[in-house]
C-alpha atoms as a PDB file:
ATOM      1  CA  UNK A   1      13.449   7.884   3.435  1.00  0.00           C
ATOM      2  CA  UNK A   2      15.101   4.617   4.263  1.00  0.00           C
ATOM      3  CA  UNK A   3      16.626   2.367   1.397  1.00  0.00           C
ATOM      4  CA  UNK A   4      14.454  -0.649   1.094  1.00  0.00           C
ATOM      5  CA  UNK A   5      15.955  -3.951  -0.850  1.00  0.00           C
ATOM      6  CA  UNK A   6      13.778  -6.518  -2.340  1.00  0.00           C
ATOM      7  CA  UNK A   7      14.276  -9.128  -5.154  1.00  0.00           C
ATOM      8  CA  UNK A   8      11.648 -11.031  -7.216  1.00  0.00           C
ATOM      9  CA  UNK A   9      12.798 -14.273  -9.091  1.00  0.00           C
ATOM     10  CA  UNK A  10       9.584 -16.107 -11.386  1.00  0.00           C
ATOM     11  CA  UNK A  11       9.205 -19.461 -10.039  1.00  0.00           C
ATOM     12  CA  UNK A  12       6.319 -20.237 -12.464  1.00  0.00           C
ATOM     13  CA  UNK A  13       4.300 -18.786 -15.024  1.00  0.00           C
ATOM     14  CA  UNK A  14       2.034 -17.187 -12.484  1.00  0.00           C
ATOM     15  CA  UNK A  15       3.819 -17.558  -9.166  1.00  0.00           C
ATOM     16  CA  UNK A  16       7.494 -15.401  -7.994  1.00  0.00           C
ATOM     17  CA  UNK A  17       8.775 -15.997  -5.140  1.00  0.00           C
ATOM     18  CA  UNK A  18       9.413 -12.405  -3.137  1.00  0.00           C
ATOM     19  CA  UNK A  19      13.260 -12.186  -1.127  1.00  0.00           C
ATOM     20  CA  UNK A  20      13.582  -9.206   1.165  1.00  0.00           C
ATOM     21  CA  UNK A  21      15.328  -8.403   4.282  1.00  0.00           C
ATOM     22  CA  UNK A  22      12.279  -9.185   6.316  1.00  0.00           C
ATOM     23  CA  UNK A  23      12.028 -12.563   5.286  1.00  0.00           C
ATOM     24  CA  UNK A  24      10.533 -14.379   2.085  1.00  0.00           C
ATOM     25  CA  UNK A  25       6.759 -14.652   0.429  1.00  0.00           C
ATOM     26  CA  UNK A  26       5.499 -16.851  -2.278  1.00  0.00           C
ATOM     27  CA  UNK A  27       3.045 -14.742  -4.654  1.00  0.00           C
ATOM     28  CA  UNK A  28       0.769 -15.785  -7.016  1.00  0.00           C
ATOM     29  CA  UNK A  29      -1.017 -14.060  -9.728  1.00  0.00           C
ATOM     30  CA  UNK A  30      -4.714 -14.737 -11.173  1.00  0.00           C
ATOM     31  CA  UNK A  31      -5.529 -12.315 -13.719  1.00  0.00           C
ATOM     32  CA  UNK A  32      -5.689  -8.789 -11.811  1.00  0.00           C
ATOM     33  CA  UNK A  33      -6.028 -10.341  -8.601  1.00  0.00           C
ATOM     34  CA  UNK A  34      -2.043 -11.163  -6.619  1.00  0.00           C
ATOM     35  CA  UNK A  35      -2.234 -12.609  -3.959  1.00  0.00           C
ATOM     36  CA  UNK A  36       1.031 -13.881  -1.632  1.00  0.00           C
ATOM     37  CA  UNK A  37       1.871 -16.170   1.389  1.00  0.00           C
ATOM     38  CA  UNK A  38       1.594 -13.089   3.680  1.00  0.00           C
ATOM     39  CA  UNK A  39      -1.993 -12.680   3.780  1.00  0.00           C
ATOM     40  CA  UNK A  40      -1.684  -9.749   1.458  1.00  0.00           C
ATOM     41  CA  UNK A  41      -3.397  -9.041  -1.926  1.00  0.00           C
ATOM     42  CA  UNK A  42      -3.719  -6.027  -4.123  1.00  0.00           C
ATOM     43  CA  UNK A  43      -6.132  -5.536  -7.279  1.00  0.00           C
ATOM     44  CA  UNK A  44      -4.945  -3.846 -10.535  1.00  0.00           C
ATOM     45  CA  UNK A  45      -7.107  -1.340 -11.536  1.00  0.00           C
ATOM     46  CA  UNK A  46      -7.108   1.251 -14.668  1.00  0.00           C
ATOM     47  CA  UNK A  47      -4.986   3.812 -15.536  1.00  0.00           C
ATOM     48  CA  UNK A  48      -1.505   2.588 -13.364  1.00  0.00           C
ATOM     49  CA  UNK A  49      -3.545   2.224 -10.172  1.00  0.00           C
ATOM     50  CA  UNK A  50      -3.500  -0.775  -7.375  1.00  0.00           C
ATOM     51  CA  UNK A  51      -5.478  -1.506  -4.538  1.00  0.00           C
ATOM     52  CA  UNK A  52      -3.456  -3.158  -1.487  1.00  0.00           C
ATOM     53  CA  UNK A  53      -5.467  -5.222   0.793  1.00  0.00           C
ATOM     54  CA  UNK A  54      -4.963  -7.354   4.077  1.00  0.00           C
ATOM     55  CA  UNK A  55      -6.886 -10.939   4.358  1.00  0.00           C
END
């Protein structure tokens, strides 16, 4: 399994702005819905679960 590095630093009270070694994403979260610069989005859902989508 490859070591993966990624840092998260709050740029708002809703937004964080995402710093890997691909590159950097802005994210921004409205209640369970996150949704980031990348065309991504996941769902928080009951009991520890998410649900990771592409847009």
């Amino acid at each position: 399994m490859p070591l993966v590095w990624r840092r998260s630093l709050r740029v708002g009270k809703r937004s964080r702005l995402n710093l890997s070694k691909s590159g950097a994403s802005l994210s921004r979260r409205q209640g369970p819905v996150t949704i980031n610069s990348r065309r991504r989005g996941s769902i928080r859902l009951p009991f520890g679960f998410s649900f990771r989508f592409k847009l």
